[in-house]
C-alpha atoms as a PDB file:
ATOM      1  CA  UNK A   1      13.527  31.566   9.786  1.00  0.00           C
ATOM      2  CA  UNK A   2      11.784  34.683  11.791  1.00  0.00           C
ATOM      3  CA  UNK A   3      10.690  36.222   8.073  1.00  0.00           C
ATOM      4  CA  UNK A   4       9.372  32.618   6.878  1.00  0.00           C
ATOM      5  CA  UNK A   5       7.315  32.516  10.504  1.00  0.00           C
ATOM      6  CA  UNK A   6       5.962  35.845  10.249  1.00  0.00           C
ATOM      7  CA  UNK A   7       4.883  35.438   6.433  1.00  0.00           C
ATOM      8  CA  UNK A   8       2.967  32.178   7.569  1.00  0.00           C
ATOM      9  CA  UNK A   9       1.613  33.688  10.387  1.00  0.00           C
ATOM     10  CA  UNK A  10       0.153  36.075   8.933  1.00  0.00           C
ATOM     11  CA  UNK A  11      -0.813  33.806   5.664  1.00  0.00           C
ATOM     12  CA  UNK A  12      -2.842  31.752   8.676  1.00  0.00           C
ATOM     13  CA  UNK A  13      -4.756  35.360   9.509  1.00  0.00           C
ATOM     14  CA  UNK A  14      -6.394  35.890   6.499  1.00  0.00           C
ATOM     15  CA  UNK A  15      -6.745  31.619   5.874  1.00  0.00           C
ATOM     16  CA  UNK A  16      -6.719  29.730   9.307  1.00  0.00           C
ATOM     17  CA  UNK A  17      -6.446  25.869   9.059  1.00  0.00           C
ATOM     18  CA  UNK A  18      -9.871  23.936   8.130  1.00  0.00           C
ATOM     19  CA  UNK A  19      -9.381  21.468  10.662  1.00  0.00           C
ATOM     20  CA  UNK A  20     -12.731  19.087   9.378  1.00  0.00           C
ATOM     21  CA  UNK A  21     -11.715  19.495   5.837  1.00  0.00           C
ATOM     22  CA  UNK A  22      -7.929  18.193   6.786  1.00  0.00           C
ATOM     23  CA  UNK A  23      -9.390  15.116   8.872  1.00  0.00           C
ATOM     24  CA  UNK A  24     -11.764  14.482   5.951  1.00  0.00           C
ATOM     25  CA  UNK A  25      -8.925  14.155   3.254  1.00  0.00           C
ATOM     26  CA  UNK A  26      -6.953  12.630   6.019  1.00  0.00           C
ATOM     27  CA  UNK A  27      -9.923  10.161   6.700  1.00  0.00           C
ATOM     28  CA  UNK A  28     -10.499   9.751   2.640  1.00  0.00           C
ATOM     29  CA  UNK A  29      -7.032   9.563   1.574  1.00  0.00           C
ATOM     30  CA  UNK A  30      -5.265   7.620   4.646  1.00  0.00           C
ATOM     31  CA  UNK A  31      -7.689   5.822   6.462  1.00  0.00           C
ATOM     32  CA  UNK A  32     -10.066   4.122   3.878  1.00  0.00           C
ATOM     33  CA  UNK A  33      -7.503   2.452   1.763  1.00  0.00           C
ATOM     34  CA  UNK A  34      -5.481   1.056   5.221  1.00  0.00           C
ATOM     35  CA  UNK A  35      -8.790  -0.265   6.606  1.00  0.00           C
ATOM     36  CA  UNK A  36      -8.984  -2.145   3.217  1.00  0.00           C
ATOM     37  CA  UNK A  37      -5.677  -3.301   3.454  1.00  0.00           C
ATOM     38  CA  UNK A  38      -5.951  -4.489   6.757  1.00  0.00           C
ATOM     39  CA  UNK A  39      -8.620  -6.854   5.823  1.00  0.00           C
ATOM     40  CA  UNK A  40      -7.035  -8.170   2.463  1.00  0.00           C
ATOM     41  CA  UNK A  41      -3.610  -8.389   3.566  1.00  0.00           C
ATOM     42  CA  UNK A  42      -2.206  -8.245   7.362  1.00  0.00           C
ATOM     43  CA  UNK A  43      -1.668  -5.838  10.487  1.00  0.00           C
ATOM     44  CA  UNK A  44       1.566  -4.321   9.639  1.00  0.00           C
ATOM     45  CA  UNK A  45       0.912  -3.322   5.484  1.00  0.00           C
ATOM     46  CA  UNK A  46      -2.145  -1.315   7.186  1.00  0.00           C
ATOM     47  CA  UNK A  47       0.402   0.540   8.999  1.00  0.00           C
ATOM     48  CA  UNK A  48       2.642   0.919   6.859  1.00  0.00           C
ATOM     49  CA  UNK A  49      -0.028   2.583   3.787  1.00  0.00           C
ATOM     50  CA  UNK A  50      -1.029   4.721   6.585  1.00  0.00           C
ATOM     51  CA  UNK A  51       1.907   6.427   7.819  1.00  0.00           C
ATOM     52  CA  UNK A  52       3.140   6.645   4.323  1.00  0.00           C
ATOM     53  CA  UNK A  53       0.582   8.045   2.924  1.00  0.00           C
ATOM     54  CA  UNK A  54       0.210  10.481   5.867  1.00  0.00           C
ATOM     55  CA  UNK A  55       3.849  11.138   4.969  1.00  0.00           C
ATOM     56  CA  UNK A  56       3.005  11.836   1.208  1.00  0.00           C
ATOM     57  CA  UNK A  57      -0.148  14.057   1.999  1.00  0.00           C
ATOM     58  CA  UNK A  58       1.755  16.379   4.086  1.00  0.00           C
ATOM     59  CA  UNK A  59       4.207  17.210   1.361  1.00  0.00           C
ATOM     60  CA  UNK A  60       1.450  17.817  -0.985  1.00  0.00           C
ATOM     61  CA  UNK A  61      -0.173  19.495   1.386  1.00  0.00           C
ATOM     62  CA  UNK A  62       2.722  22.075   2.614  1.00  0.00           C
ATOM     63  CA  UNK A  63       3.514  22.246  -1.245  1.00  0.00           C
ATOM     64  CA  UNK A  64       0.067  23.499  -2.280  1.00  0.00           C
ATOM     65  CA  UNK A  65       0.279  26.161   0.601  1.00  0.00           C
ATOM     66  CA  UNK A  66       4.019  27.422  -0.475  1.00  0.00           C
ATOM     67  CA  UNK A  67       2.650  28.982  -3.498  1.00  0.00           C
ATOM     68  CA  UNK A  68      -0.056  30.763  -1.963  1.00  0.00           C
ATOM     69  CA  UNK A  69       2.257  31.873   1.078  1.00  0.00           C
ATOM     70  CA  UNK A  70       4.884  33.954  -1.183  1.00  0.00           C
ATOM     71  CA  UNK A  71       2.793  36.692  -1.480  1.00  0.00           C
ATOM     72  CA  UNK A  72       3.109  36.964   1.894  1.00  0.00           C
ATOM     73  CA  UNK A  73       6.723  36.584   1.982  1.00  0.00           C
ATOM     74  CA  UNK A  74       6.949  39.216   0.156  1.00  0.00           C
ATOM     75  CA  UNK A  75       4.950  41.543   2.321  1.00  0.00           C
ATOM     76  CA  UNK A  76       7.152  40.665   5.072  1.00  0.00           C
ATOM     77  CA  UNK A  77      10.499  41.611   2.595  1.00  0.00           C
ATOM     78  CA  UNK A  78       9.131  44.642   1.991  1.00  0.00           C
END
């Protein structure tokens, strides 16, 4: 776990979080189609789009990042 930490650590160095980008896709992804679901349909279906699709963008998210972290990973093998 302390090699996997220190590879992302330093992966978040040289490419820090873009916090308004995330909130943005967040916004786009998450937020848009719930609002429109909470006017067609009811309350709780809102809800429940949003947290799974918040759900479903984090693994898509943390899988697009593992490929660009094992070079790090490496480094820290090494």
């Amino acid at each position: 776990m302390e090699i996997v930490n220190s590879a992302v650590k330093q992966f978040r160095e040289d490419k820090p979080i873009n916090i308004s980008r995330r909130l943005l896709i967040m916004f786009l992804w998450c937020g848009i189609p719930a609002l429109v679901f909470l006017i067609l349909f009811n309350f709780g279906f809102a809800i429940g789009w949003f947290a799974l699709s918040i759900l479903i963008l984090g693994i898509k998210t943390a899988n697009d990042e593992s490929a660009e972290i094992e070079p790090y990973l490496d480094k820290v093998l090494k």
